[in-house]
Protein backbone atom coordinates (compact mmCIF):
# COMPACT_ATOMS: atom_id res chain seq x y z
CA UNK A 1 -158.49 -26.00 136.46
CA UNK A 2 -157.56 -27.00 140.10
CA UNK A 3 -159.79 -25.93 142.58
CA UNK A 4 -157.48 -25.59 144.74
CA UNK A 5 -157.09 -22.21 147.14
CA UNK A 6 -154.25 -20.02 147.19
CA UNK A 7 -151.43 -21.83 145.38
CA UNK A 8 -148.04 -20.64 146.88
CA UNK A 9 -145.87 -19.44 143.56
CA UNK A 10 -142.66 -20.23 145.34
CA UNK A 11 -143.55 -23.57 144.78
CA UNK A 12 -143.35 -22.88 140.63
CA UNK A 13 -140.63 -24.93 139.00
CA UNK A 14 -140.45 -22.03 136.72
CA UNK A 15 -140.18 -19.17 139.41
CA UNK A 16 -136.56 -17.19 139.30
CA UNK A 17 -135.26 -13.86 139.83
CA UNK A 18 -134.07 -10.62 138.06
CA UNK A 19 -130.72 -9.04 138.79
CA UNK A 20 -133.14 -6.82 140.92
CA UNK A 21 -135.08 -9.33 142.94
CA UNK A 22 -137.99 -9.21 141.03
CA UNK A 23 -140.20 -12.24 139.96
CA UNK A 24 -139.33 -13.79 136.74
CA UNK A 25 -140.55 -16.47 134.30
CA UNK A 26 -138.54 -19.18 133.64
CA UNK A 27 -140.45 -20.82 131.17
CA UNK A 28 -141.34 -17.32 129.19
CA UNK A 29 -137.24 -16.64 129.55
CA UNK A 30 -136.47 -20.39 127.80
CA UNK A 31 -139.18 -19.75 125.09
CA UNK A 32 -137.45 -16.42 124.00
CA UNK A 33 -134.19 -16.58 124.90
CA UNK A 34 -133.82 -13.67 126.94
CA UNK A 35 -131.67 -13.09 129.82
CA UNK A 36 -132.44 -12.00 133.20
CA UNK A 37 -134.10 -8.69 133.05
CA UNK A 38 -135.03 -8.29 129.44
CA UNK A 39 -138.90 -8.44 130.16
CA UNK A 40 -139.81 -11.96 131.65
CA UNK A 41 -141.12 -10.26 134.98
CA UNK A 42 -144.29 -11.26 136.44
CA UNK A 43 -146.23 -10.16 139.23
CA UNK A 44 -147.75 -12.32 142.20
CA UNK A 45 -150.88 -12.15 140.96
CA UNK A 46 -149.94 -13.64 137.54
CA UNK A 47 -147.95 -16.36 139.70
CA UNK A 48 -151.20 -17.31 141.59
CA UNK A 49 -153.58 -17.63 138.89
CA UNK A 50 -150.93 -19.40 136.74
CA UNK A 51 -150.39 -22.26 139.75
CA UNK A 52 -154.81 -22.36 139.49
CA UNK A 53 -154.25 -24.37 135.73
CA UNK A 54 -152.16 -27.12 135.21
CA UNK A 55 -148.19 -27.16 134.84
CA UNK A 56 -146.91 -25.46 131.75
CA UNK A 57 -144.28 -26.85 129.52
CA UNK A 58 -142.72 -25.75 126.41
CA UNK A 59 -144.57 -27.08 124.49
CA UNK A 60 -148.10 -27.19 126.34
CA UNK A 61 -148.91 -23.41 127.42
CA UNK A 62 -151.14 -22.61 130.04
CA UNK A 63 -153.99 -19.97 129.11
CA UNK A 64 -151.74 -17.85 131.83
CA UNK A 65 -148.54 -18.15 130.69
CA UNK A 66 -149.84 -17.94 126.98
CA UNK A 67 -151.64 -14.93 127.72
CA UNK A 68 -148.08 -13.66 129.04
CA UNK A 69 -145.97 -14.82 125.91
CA UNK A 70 -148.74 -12.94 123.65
CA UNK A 71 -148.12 -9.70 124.99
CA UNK A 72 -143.98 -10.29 125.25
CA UNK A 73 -143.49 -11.67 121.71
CA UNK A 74 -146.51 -8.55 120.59
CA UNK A 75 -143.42 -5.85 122.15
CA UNK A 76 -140.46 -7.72 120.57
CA UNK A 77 -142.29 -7.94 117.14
CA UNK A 78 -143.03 -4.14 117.90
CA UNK A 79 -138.81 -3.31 118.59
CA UNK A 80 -137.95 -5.64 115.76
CA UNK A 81 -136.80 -8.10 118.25
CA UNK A 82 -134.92 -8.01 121.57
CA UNK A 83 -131.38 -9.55 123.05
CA UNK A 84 -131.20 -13.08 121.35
CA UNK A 85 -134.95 -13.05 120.42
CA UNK A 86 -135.20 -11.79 116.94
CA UNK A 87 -138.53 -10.68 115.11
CA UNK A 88 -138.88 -14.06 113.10
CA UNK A 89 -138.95 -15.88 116.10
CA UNK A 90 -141.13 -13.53 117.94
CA UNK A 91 -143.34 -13.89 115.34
CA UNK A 92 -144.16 -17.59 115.86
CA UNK A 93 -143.86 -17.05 119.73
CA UNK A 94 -146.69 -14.61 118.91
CA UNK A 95 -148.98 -17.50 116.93
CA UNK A 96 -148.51 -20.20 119.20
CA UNK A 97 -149.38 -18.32 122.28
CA UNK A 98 -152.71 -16.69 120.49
CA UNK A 99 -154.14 -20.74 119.82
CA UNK A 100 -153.15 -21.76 123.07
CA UNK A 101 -155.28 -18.67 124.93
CA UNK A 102 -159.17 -19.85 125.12
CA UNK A 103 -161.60 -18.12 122.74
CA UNK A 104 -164.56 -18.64 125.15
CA UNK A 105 -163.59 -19.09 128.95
CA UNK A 106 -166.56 -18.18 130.75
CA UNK A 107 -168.29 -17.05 127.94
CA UNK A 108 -171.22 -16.14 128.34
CA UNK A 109 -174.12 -15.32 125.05
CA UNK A 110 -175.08 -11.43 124.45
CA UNK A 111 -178.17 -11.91 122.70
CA UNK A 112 -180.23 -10.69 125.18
CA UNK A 113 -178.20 -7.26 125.12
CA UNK A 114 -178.93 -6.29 121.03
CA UNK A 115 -181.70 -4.76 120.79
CA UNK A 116 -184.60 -5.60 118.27
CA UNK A 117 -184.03 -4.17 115.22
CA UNK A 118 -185.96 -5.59 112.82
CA UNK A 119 -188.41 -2.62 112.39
CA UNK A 120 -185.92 -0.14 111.21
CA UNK A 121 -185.10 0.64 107.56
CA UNK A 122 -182.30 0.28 105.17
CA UNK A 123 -182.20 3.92 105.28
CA UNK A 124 -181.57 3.94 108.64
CA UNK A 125 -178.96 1.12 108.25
CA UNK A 126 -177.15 3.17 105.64
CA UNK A 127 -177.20 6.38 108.42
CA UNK A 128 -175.66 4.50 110.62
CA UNK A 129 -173.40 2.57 108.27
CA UNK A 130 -172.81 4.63 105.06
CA UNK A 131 -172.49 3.04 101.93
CA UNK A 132 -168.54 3.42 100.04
CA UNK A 133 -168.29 6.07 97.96
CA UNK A 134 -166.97 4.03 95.79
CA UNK A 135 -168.28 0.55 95.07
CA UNK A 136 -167.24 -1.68 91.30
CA UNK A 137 -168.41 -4.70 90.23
CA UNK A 138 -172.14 -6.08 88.87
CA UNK A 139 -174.74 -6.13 92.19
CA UNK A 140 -174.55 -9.16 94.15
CA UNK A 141 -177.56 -11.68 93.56
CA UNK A 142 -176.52 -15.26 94.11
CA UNK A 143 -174.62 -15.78 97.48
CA UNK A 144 -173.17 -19.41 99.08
CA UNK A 145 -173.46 -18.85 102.74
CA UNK A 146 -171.59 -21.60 105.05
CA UNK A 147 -171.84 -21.51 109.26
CA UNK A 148 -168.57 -23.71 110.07
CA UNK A 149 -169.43 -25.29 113.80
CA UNK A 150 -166.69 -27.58 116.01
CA UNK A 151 -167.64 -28.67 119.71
CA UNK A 152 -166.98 -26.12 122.07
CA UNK A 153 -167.80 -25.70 125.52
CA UNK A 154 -170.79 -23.44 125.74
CA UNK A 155 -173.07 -23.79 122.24
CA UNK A 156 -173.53 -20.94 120.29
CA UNK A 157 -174.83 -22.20 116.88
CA UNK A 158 -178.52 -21.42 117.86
CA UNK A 159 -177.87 -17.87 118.34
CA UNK A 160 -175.55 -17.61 115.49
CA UNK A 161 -178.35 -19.41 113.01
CA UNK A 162 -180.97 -16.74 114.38
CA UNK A 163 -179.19 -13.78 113.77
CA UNK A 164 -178.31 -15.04 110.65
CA UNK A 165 -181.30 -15.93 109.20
CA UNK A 166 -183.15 -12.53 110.24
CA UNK A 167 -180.95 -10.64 108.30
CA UNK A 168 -181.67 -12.34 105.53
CA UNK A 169 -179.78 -15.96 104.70
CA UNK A 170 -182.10 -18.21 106.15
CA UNK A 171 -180.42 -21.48 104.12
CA UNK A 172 -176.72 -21.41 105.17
CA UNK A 173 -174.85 -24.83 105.04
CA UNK A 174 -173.78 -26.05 108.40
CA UNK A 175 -170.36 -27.17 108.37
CA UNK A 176 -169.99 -29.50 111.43
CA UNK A 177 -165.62 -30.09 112.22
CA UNK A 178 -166.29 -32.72 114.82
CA UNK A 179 -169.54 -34.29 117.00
CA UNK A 180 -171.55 -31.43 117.20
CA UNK A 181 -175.64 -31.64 118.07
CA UNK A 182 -177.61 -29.01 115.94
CA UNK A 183 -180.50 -27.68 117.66
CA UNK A 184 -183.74 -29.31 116.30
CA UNK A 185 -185.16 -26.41 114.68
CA UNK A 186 -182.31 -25.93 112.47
CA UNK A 187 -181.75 -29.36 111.86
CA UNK A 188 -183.81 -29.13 108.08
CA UNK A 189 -180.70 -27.11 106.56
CA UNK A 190 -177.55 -28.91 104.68
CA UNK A 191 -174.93 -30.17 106.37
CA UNK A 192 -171.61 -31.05 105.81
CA UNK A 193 -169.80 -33.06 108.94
CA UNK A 194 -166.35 -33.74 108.95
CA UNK A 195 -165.48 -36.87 111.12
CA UNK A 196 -163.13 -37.05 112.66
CA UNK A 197 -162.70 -33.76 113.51
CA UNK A 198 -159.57 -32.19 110.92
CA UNK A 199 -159.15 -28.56 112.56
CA UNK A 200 -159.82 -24.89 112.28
CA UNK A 201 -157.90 -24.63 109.55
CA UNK A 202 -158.25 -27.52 107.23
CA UNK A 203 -162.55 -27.53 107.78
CA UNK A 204 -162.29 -23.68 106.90
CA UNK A 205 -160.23 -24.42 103.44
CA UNK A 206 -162.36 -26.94 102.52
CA UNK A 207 -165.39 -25.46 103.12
CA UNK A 208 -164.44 -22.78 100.57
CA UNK A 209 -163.83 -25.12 97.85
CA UNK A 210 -167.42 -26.77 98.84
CA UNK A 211 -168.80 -23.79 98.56
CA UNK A 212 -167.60 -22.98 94.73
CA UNK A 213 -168.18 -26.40 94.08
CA UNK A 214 -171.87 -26.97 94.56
CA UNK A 215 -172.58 -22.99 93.90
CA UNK A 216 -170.71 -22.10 91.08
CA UNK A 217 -172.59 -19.59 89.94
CA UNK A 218 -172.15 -17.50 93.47
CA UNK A 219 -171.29 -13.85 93.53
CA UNK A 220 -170.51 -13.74 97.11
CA UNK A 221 -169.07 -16.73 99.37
CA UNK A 222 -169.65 -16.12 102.97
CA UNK A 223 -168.39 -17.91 105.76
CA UNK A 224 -169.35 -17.60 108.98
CA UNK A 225 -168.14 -18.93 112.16
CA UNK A 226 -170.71 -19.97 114.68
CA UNK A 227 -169.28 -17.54 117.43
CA UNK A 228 -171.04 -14.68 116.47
CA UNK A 229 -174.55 -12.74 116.27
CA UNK A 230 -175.38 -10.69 113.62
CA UNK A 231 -176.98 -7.05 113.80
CA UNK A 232 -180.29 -8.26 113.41
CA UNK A 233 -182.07 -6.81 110.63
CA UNK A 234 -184.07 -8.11 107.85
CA UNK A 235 -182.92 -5.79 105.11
CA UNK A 236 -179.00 -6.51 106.12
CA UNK A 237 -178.52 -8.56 103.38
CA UNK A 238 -179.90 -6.65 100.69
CA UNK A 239 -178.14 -3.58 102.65
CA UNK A 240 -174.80 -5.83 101.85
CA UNK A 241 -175.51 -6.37 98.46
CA UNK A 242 -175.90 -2.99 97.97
CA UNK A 243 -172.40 -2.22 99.05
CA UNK A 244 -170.33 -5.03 97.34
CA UNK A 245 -167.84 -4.36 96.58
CA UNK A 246 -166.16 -1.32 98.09
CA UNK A 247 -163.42 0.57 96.07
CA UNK A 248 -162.07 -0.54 92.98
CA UNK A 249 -161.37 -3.57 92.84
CA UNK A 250 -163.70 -6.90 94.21
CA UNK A 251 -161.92 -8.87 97.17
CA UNK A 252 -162.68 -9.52 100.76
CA UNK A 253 -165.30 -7.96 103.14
CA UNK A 254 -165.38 -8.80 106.53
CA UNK A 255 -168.78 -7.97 108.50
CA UNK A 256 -167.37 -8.54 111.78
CA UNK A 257 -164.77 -5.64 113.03
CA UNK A 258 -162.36 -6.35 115.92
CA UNK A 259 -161.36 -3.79 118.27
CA UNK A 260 -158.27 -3.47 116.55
CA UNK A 261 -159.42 -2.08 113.45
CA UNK A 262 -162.45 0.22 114.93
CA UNK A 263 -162.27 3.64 112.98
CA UNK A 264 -163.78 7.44 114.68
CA UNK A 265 -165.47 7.76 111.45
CA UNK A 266 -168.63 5.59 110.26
CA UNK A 267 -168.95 3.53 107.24
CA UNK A 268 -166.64 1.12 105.20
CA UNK A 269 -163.01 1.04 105.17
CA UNK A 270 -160.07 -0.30 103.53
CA UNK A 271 -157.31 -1.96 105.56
CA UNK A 272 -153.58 -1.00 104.86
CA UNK A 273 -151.90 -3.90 107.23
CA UNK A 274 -152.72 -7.57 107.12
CA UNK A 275 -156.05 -8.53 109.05
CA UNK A 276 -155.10 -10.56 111.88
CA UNK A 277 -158.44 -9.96 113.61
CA UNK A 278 -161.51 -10.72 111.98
CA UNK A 279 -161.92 -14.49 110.83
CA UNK A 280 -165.60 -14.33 112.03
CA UNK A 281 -167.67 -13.25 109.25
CA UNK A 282 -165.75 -12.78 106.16
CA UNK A 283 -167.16 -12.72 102.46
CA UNK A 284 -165.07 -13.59 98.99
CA UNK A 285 -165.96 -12.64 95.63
CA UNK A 286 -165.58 -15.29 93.04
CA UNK A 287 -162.18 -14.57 91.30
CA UNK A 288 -160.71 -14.08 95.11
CA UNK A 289 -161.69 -17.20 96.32
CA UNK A 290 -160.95 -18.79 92.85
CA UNK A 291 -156.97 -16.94 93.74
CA UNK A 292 -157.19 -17.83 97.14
CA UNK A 293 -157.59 -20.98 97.41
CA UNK A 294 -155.38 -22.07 94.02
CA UNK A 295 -152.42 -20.42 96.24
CA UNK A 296 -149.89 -22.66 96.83
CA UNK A 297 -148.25 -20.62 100.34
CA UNK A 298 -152.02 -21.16 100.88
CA UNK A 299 -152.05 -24.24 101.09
CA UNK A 300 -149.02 -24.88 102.28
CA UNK A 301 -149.96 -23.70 105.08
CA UNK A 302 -151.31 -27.11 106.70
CA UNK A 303 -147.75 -27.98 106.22
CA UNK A 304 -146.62 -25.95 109.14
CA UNK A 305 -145.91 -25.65 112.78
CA UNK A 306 -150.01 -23.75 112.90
CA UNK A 307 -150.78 -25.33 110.28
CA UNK A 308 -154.79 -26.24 111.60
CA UNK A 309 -155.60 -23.03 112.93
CA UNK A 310 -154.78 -19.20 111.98
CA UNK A 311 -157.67 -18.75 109.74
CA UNK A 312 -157.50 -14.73 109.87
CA UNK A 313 -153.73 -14.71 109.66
CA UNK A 314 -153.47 -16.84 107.01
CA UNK A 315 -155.94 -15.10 104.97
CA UNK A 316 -155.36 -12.00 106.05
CA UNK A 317 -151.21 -12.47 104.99
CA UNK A 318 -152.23 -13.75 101.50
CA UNK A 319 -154.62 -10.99 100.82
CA UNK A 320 -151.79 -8.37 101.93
CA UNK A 321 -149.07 -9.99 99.93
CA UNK A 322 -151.37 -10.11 96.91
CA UNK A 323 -153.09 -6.44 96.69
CA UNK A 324 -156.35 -7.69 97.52
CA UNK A 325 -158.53 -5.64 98.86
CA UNK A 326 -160.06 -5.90 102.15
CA UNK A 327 -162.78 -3.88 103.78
CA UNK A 328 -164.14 -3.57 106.93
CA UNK A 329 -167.10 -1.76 108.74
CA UNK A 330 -167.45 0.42 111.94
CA UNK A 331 -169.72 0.02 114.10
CA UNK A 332 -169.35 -3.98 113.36
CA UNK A 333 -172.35 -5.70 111.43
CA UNK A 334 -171.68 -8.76 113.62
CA UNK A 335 -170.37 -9.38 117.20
CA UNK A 336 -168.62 -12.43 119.17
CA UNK A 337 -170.72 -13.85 121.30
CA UNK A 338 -168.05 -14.98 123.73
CA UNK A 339 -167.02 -12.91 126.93
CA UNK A 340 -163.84 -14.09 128.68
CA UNK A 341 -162.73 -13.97 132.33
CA UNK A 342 -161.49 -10.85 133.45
CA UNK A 343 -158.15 -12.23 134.15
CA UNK A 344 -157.75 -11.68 130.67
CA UNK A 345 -156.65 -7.78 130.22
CA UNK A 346 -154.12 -7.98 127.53
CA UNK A 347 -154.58 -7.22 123.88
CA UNK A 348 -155.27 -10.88 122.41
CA UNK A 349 -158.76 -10.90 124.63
CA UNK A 350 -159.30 -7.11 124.10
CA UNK A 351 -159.46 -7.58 119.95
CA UNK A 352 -161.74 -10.51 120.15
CA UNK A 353 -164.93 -8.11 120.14
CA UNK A 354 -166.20 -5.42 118.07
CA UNK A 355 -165.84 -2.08 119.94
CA UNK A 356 -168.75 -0.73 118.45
CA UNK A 357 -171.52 -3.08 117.77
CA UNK A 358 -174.90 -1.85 115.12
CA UNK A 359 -176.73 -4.28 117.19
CA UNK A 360 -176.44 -1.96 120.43
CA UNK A 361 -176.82 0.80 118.59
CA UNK A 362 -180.21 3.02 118.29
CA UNK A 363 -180.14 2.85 114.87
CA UNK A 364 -183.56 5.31 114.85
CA UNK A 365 -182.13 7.70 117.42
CA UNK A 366 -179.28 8.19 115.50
CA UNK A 367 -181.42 8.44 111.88
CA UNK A 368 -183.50 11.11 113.56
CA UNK A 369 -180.32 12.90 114.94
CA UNK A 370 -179.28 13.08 111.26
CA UNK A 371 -182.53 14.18 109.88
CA UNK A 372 -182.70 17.32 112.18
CA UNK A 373 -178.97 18.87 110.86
CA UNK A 374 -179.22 21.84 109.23
């Protein structure tokens, strides 16, 4: 990023003009295909902070201009598509700008803002988290836990590890995509290190067919990307195990829940769109992974235009298409740990975190609010 002070947008190669005068995006215009005034206004503050980062080309989005085309293509895929922009293409307008916007600009770790919660119950977990009223399937026993890890620009394995192993899987395998240093205290568990680095994507699939492989006899496969904390709790796990699976049928559970799925009411719900949102901390029961990953539109997907990253869209699509169930919690049992700048107001930054946390929740507050209804 240039550190350069204020950039003059007339100088943007990109810069034009609506019918009205009014600023207008080039580059967000030649993407789409719209014409002048169909929504490719900007405002001089976008202009600035766009001219900060370095020249953006059709193929090589800036975080500013990506962050733009995310919320244009969100509105045509919301109108079923706009002037000579239909849905389909708004659709991959909409992918391409959410894995060119950075996960963790300025990101900065919230482990010091969860409180300790290590001395409340599983009682008090389940006040502040009910259990489904309906769960199926034999109790969980046997889990395969994997922590997938790829360089990144601030670490956040450490705090990911801790969480984890506090509520209760202390042995995960780390999953290294890339040259990545594990801190030395961690450095006893398995590891699996992919070199070189194969993406998102590819490390993710693979590390599901590890999993099965070396733990056959699993009940639960968890994978967890090293980008979150978890609410930190000894008896989570066996909290978890209790629950599995919600509803009727065994499928996905994700313990992380973005903004974008946060429900009024507490407890454990079932999603009726495809999860976009929520790659972070997501757990399979045998016969779904065994489905999943025998899929061939699964894996098919390295074939395309995205095809090493959309790990939540990807799954997310295939578990819509194919009935399975997936279930999510509110408050979250697991938060990202990265912040970004507050140049980034739209809705692809917004979803990134859990609205409601259980780690910054009074979890005995709440237990004894419950205890004193009538």
């Amino acid at each position: 990023m240039s550190s350069t002070s204020s950039p003059d947008p007339v100088n943007c190669p990109w810069l034009q003009t609506s019918p009205d005068l009014k600023a207008e995006c080039g580059l967000l215009r030649q993407l789409t295909g719209l014409v002048r005034g169909e929504g490719c206004a900007v405002s001089g503050e976008a202009c600035g902070e766009c001219l900060k980062w370095y020249s953006p080309s059709p193929r090589n989005l800036n975080p500013v201009v990506a962050s733009l085309l995310f919320r244009l293509a969100a509105d045509i895929r919301s109108e079923g598509g706009r002037g000579d922009c239909t849905k389909d293409h708004a659709d991959k307008l909409y992918q391409s700008a959410l894995s060119a916007i950075p996960v963790e600009d300025d990101a900065v770790p919230l482990s010091a803002f969860i409180q300790d919660q290590q001395n409340t119950t599983i009682s008090e977990i389940c006040s502040l988290i009910p259990r489904p009223r309906n769960r199926c399937g034999p109790r969980v026993r046997e889990w395969a836990v994997a922590v997938t890890t790829a360089p990144r620009q601030q670490a956040t394995l450490d705090h990911c590890l801790q969480s984890l192993a506090i509520a209760g899987w202390a042995n995960p395998r780390i999953v290294i995509d890339g040259d990545v240093s594990i801190p030395e205290r961690w450095r006893m568990l398995p590891v699996t290190q992919r070199l070189p680095k194969i993406g998102a994507w590819p490390s993710y699939y693979l590390t599901l067919i590890e999993l099965l492989m070396r733990s056959p006899g699993a009940e639960a496969f968890m994978i967890v990307q090293d980008d979150v904390v978890f609410f930190q709790h000894p008896g989570l796990r066996e909290y978890m195990e209790s629950v599995l699976w919600p509803g009727d049928q065994p499928g996905i559970v994700s313990l992380y829940c973005s903004r974008a799925y946060a429900a009024s009411e507490h407890g454990w719900h079932s999603l009726n769109e495809p999860l976009i949102w929520g790659g972070q901390v997501l757990v399979f029961s045998r016969e779904t992974l065994l489905q999943l990953i025998a899929d061939p539109e699964v894996t098919r997907h390295r074939f395309t235009e995205f095809g090493l990253a959309n790990i939540d869209g990807v799954i997310g699509k295939w578990a819509f298409e194919t009935n399975t169930p997936v279930h999510v919690c509110s408050p979250s049992l697991s938060q990202h740990i990265g912040h970004v700048s507050a140049l980034w107001t739209t809705k692809a930054f917004a979803n990134r975190s859990a609205a409601e946390f259980a780690g910054n929740c009074n979890v005995n507050a709440r237990s004894t609010s419950q205890d004193r209804r009538p």
